[in-house]
PDB file of N, CA and C in Angstrom:
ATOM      1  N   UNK A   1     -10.014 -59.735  11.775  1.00  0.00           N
ATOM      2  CA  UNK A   1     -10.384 -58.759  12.773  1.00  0.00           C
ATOM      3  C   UNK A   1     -11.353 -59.417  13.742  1.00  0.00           C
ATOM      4  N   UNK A   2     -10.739 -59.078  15.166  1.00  0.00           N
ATOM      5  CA  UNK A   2     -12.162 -59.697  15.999  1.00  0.00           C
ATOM      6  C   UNK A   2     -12.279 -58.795  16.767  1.00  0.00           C
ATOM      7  N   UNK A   3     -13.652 -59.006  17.344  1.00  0.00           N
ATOM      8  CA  UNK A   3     -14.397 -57.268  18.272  1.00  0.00           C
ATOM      9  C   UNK A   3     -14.406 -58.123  19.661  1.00  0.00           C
ATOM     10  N   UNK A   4     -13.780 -57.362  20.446  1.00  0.00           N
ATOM     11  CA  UNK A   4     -13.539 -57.764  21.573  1.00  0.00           C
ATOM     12  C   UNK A   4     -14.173 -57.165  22.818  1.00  0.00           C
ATOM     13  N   UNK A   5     -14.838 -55.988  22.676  1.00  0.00           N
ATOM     14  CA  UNK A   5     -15.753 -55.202  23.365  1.00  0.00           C
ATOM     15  C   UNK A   5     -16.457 -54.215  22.365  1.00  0.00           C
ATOM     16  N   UNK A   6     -17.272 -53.574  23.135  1.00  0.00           N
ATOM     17  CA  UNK A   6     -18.057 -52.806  21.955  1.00  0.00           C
ATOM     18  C   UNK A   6     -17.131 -51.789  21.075  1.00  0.00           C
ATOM     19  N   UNK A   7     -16.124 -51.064  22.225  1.00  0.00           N
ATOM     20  CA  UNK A   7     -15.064 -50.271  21.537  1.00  0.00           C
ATOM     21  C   UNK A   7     -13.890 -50.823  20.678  1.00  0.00           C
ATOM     22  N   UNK A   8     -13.748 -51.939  21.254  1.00  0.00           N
ATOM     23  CA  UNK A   8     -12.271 -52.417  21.081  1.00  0.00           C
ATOM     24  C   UNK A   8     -11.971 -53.567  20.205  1.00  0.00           C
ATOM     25  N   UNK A   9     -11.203 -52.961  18.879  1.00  0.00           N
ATOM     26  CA  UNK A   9     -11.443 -54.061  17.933  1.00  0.00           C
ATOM     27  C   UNK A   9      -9.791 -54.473  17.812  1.00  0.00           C
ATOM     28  N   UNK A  10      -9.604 -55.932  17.347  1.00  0.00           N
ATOM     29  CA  UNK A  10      -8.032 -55.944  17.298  1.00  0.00           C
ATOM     30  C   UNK A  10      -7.684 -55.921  15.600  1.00  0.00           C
ATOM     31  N   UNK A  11      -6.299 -55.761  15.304  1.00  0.00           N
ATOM     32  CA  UNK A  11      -6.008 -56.397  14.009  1.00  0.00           C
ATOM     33  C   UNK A  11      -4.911 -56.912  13.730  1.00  0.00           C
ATOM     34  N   UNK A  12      -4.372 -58.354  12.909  1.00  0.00           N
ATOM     35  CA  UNK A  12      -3.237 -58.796  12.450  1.00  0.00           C
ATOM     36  C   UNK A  12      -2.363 -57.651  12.205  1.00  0.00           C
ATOM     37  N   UNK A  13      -0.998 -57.771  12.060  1.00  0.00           N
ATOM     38  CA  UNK A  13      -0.260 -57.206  11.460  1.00  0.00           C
ATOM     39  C   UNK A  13      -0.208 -56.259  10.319  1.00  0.00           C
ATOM     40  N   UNK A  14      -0.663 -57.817   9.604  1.00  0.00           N
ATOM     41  CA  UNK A  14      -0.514 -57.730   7.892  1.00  0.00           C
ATOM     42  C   UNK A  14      -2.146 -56.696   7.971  1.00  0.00           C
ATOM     43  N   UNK A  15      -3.085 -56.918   8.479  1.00  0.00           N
ATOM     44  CA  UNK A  15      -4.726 -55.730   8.489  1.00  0.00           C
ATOM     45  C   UNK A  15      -3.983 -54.584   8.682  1.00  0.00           C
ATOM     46  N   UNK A  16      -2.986 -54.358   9.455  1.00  0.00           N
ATOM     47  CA  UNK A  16      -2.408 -52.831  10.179  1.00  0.00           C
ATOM     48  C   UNK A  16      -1.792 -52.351   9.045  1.00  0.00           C
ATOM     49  N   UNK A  17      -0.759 -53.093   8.628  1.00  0.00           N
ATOM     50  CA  UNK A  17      -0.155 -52.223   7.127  1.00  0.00           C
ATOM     51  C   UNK A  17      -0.466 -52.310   6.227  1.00  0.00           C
ATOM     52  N   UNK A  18      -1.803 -52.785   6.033  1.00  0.00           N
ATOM     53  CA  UNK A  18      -3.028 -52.674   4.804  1.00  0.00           C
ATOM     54  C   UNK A  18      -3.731 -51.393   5.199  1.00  0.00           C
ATOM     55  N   UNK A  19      -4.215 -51.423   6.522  1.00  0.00           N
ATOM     56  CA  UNK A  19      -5.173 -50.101   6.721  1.00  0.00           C
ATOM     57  C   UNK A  19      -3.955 -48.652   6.450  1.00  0.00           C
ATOM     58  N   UNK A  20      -3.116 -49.124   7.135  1.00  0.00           N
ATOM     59  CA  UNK A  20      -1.931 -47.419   7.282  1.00  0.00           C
ATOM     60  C   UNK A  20      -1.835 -47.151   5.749  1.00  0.00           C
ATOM     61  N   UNK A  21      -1.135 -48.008   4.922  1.00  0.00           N
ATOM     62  CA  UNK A  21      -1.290 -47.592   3.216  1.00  0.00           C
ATOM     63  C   UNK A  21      -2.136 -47.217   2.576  1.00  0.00           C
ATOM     64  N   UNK A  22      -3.539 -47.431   2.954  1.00  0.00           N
ATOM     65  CA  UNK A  22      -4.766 -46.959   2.829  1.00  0.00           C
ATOM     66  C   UNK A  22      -5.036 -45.815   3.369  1.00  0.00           C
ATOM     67  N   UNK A  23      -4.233 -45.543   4.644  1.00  0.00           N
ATOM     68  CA  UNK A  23      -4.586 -44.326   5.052  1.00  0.00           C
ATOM     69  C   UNK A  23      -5.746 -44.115   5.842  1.00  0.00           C
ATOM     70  N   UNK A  24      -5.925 -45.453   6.558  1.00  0.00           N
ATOM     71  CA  UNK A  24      -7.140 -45.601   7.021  1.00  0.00           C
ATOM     72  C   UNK A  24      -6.951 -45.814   8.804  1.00  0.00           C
ATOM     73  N   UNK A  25      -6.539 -45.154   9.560  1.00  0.00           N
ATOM     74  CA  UNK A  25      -5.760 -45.742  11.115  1.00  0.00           C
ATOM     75  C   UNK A  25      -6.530 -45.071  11.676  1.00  0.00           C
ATOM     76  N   UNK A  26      -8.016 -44.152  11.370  1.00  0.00           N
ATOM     77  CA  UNK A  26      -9.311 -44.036  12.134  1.00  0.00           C
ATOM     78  C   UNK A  26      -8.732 -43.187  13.368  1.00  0.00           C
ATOM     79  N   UNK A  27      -7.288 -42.456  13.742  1.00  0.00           N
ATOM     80  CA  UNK A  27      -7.180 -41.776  14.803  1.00  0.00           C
ATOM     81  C   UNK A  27      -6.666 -40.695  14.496  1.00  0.00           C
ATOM     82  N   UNK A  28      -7.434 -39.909  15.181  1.00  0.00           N
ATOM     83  CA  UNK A  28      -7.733 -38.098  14.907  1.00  0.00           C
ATOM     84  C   UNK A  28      -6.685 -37.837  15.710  1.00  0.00           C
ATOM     85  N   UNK A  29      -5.193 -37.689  14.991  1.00  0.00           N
ATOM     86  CA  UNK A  29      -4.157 -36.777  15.591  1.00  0.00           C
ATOM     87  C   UNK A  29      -4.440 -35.329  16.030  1.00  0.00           C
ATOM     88  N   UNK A  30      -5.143 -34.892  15.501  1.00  0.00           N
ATOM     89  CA  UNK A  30      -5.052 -33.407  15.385  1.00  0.00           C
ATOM     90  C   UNK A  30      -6.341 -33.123  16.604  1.00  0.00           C
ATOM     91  N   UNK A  31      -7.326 -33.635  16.670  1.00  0.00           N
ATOM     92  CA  UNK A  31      -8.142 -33.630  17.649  1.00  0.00           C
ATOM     93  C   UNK A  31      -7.328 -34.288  19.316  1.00  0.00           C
ATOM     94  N   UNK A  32      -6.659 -35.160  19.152  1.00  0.00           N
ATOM     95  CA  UNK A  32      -5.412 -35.612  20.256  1.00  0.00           C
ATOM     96  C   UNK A  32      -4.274 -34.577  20.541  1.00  0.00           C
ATOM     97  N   UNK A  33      -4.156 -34.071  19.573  1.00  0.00           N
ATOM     98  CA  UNK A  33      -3.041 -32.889  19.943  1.00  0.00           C
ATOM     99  C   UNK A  33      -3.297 -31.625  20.728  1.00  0.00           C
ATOM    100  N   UNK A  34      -4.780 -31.515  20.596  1.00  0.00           N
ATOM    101  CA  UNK A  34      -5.354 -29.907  21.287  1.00  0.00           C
ATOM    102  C   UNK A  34      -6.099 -30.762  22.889  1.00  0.00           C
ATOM    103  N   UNK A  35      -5.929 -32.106  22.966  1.00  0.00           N
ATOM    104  CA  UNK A  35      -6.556 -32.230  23.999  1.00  0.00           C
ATOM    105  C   UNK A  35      -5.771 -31.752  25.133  1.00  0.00           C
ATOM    106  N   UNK A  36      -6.194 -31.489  26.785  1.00  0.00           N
ATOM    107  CA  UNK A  36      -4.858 -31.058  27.955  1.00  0.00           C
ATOM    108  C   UNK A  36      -4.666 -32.573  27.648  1.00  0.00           C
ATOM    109  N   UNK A  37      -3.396 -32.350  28.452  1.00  0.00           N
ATOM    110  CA  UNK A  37      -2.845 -33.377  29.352  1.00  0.00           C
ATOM    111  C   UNK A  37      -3.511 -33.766  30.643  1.00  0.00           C
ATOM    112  N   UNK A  38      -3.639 -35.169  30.831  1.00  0.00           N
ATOM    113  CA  UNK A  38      -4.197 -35.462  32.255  1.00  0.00           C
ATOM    114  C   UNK A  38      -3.503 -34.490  33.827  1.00  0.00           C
ATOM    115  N   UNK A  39      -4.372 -34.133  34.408  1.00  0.00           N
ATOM    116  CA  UNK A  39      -3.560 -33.716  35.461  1.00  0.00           C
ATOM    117  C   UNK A  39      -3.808 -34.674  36.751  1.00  0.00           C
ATOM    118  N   UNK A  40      -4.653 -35.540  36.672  1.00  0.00           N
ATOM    119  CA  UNK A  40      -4.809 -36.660  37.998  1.00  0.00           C
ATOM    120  C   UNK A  40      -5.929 -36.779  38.357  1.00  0.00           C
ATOM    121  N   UNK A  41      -6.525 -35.648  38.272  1.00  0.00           N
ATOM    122  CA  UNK A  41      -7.941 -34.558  38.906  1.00  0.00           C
ATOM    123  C   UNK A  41      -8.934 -35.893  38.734  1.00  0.00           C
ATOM    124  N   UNK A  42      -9.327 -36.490  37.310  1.00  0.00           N
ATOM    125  CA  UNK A  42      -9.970 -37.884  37.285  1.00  0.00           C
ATOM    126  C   UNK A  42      -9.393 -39.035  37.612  1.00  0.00           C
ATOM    127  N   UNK A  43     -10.087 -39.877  38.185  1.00  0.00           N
ATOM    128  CA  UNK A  43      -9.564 -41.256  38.731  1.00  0.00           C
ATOM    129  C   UNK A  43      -8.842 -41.775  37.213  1.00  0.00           C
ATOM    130  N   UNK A  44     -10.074 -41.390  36.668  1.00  0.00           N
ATOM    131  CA  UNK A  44      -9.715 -42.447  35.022  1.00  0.00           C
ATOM    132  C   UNK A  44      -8.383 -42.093  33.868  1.00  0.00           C
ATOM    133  N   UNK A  45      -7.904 -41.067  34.499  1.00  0.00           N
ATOM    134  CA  UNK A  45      -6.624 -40.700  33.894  1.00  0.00           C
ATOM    135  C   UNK A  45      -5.369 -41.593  33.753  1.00  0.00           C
ATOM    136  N   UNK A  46      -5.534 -42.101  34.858  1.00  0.00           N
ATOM    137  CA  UNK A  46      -4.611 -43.173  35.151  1.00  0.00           C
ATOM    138  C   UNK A  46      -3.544 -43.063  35.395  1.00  0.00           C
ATOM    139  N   UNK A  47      -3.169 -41.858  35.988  1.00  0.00           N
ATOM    140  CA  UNK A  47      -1.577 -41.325  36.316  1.00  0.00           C
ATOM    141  C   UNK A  47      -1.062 -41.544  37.248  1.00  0.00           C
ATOM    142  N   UNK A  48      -0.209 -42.344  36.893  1.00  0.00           N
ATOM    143  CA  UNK A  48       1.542 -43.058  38.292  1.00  0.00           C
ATOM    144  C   UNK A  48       2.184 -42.458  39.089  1.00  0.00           C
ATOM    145  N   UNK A  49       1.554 -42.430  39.976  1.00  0.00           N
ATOM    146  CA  UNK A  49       2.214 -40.925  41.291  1.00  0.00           C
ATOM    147  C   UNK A  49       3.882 -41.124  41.483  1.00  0.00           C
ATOM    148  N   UNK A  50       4.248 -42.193  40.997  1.00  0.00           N
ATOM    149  CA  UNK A  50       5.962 -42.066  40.399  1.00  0.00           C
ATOM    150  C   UNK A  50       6.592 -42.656  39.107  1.00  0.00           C
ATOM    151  N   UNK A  51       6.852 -41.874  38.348  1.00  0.00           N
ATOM    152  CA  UNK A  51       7.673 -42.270  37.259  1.00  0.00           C
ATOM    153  C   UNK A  51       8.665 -43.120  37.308  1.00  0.00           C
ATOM    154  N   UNK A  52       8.860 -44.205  37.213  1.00  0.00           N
ATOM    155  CA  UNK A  52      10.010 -45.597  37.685  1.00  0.00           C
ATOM    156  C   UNK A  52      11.173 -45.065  35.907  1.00  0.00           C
ATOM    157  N   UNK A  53      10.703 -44.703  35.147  1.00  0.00           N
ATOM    158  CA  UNK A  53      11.675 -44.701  34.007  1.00  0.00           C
ATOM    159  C   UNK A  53      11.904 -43.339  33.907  1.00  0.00           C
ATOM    160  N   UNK A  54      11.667 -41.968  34.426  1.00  0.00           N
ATOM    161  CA  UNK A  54      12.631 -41.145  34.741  1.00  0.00           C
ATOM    162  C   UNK A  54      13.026 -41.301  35.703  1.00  0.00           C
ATOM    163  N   UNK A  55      13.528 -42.265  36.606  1.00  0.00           N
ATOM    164  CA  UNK A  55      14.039 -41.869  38.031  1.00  0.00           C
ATOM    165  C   UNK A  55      15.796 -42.072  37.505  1.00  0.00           C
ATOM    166  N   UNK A  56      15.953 -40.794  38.428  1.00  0.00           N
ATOM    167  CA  UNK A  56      17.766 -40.557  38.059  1.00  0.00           C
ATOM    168  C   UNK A  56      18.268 -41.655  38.451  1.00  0.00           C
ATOM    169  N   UNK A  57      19.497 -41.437  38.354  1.00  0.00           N
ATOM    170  CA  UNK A  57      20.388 -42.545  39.117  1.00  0.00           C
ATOM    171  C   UNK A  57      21.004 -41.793  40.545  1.00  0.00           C
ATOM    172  N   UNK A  58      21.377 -42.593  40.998  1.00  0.00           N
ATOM    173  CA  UNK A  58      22.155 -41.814  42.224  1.00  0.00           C
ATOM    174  C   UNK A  58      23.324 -41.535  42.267  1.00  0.00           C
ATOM    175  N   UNK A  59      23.487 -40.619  43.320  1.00  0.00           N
ATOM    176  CA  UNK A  59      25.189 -40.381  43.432  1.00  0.00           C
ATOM    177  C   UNK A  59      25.855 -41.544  43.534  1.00  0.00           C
ATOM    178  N   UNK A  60      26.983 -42.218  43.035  1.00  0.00           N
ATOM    179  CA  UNK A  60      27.727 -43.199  43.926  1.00  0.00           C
ATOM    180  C   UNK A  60      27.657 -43.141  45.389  1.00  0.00           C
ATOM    181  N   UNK A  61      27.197 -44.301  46.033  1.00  0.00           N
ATOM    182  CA  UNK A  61      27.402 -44.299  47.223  1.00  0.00           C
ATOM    183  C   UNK A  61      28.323 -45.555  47.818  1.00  0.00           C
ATOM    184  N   UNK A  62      28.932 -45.711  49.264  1.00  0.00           N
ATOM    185  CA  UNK A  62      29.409 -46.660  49.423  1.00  0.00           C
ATOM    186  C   UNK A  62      27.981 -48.211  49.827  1.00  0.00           C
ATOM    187  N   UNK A  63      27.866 -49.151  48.999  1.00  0.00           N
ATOM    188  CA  UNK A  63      26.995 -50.406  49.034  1.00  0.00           C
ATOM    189  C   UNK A  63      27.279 -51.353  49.856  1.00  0.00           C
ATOM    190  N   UNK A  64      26.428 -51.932  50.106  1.00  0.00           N
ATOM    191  CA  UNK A  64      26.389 -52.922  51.312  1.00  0.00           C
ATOM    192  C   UNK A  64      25.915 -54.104  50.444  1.00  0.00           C
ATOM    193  N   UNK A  65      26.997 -55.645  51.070  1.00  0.00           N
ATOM    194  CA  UNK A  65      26.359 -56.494  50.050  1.00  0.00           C
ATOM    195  C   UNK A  65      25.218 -57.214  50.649  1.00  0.00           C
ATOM    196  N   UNK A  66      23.859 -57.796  49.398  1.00  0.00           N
ATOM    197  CA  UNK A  66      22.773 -58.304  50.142  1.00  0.00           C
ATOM    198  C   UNK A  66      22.688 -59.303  49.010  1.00  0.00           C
ATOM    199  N   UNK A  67      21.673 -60.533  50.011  1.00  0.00           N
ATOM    200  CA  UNK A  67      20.714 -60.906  48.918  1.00  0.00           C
ATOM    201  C   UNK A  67      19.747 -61.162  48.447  1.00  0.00           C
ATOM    202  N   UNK A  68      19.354 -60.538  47.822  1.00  0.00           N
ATOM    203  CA  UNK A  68      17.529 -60.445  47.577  1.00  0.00           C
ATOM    204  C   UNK A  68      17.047 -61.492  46.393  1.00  0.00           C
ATOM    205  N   UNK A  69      15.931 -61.715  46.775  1.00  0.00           N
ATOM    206  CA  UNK A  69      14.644 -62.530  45.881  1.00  0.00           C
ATOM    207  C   UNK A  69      14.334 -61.989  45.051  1.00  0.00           C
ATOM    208  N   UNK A  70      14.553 -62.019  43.672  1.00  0.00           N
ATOM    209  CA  UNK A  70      13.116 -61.246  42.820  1.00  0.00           C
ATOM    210  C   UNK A  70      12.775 -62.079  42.490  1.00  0.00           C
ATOM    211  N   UNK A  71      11.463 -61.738  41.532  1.00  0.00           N
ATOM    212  CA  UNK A  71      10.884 -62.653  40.812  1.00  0.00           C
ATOM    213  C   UNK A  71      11.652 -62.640  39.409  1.00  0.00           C
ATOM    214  N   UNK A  72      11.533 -64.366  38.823  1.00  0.00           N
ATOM    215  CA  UNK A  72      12.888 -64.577  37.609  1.00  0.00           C
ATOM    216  C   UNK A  72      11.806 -63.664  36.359  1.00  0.00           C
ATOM    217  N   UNK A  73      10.986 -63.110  36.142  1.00  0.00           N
ATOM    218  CA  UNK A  73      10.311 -61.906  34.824  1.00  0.00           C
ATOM    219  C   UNK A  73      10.630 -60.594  35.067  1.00  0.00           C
ATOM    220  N   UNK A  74      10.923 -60.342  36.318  1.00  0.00           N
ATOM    221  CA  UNK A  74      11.538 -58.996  36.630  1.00  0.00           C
ATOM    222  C   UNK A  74      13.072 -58.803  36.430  1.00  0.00           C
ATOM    223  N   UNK A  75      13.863 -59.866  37.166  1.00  0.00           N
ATOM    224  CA  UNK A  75      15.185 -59.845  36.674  1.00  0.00           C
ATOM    225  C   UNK A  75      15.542 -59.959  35.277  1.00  0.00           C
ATOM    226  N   UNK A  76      15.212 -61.152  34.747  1.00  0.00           N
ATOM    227  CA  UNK A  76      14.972 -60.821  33.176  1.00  0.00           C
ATOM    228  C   UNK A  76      15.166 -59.856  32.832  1.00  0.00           C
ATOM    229  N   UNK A  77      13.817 -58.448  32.479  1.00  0.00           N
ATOM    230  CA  UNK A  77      13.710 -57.332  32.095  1.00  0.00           C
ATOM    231  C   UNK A  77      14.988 -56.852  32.461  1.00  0.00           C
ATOM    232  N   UNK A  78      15.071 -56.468  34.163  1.00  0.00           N
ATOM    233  CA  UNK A  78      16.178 -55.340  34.272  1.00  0.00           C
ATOM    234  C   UNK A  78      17.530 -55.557  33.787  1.00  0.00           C
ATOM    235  N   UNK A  79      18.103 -56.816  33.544  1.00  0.00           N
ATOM    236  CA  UNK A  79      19.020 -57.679  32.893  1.00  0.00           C
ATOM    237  C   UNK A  79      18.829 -57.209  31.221  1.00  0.00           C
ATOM    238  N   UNK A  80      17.837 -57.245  31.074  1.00  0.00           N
ATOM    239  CA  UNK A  80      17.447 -56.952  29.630  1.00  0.00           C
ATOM    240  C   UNK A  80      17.942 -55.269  28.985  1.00  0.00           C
ATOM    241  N   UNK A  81      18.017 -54.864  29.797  1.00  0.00           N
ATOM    242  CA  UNK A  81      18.046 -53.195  30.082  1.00  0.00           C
ATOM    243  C   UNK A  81      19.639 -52.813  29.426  1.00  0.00           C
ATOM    244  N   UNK A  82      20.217 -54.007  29.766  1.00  0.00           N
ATOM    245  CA  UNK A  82      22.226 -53.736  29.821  1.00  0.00           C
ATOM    246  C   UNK A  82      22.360 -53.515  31.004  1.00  0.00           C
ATOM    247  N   UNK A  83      23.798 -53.226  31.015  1.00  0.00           N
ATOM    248  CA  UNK A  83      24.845 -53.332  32.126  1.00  0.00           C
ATOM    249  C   UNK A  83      23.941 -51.948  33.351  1.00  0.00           C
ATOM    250  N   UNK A  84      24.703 -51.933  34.449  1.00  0.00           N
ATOM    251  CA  UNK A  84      23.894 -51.256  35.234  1.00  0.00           C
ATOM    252  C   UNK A  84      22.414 -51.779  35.824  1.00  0.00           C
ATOM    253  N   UNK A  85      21.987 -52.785  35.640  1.00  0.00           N
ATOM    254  CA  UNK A  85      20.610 -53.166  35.992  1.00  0.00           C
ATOM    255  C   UNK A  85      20.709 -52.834  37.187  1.00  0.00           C
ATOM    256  N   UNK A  86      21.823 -53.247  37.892  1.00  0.00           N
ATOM    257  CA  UNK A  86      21.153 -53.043  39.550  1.00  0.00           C
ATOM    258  C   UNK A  86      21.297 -51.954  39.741  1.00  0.00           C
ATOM    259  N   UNK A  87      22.055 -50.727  39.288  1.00  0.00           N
ATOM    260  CA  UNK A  87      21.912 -49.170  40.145  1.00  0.00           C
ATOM    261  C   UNK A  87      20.768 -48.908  39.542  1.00  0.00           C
ATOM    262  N   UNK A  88      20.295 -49.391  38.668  1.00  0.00           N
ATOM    263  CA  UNK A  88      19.009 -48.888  38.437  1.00  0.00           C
ATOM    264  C   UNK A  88      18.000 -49.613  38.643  1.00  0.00           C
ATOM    265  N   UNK A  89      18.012 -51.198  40.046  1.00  0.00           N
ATOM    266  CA  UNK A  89      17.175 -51.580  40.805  1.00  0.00           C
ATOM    267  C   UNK A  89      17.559 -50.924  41.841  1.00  0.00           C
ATOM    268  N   UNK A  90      18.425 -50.462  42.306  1.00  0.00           N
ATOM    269  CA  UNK A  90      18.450 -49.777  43.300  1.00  0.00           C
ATOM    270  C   UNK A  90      18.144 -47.838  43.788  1.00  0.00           C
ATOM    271  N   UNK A  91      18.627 -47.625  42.248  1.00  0.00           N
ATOM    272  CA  UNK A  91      17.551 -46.156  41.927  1.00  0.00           C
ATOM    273  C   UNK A  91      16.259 -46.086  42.221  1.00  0.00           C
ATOM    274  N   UNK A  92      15.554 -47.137  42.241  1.00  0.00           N
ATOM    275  CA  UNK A  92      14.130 -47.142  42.037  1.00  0.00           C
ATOM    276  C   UNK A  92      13.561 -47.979  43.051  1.00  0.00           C
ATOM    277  N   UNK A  93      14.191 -48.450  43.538  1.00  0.00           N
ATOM    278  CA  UNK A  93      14.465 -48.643  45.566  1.00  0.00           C
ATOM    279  C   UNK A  93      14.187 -47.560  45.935  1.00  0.00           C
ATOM    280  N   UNK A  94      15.293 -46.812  45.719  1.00  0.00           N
ATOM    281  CA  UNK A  94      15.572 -45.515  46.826  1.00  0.00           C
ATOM    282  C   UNK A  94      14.264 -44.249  46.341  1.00  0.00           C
ATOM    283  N   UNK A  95      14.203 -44.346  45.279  1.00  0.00           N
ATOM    284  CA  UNK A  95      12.865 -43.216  45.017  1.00  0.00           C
ATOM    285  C   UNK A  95      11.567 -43.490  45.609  1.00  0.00           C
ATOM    286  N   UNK A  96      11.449 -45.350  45.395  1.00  0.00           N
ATOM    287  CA  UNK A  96      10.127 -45.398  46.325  1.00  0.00           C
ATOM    288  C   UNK A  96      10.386 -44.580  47.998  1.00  0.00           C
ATOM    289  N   UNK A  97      11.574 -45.206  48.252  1.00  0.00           N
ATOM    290  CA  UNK A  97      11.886 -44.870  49.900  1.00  0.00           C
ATOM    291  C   UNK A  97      11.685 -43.282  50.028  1.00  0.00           C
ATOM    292  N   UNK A  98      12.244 -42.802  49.271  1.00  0.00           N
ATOM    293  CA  UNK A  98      12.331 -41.169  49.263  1.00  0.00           C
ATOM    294  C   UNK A  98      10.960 -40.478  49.118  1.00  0.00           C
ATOM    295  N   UNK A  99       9.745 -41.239  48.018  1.00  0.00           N
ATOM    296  CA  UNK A  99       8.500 -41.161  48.280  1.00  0.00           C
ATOM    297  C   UNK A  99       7.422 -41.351  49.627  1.00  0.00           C
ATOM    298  N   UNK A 100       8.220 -42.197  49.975  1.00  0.00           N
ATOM    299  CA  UNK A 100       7.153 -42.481  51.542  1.00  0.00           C
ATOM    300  C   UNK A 100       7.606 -42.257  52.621  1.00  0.00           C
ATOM    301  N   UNK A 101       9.295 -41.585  52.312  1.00  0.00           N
ATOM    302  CA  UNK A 101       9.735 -41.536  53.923  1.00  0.00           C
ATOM    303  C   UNK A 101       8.847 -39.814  54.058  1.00  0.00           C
ATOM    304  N   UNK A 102       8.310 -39.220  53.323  1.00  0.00           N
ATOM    305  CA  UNK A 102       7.879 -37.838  53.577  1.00  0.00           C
ATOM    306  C   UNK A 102       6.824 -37.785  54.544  1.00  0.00           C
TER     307      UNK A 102
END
């Protein structure tokens, strides 16, 4: 175990499924369950004024071919995802657009 800030302690694996069998994982579900939900209201909430992993997909539309740059850790991932990666780089294109064209 090492303490990495005053709050924040880490643990191996093998410490994690020693403490859980023990019964020892120090977090108050039940005190977490009656808390609200963030509504934004604090900075420190930390809430994503767009959800990128519910964004729908779109209607079929007719596509235009391009070719774009990503960076090779992003393609990765969306590659990583399965088939469809790009309507769903391009879902999440169009939601930003749909966010800021307002």
């Amino acid at each position: 175990m090492s303490k990495k800030s005053e709050n924040t302690v880490s643990f191996t694996a093998a410490e994690l499924k020693t403490r859980q069998q023990r019964g020892q994982t120090f977090s108050d579900w039940h005190k977490a369950a009656v808390r609200p939900l963030a509504d934004g209201s604090d900075p420190d909430d930390a809430i994503e004024a767009i959800d990128w992993a519910t964004t729908e997909l779109p209607i079929r539309r007719p596509k235009a071919h391009a070719s774009l740059r990503l960076d090779a850790d992003m393609l990765a991932w969306f590659k990583a995802q399965g088939s469809g990666y790009q309507t769903k780089i391009n879902a999440i294109l169009r939601s930003y657009f749909q966010q800021n064209a307002r």
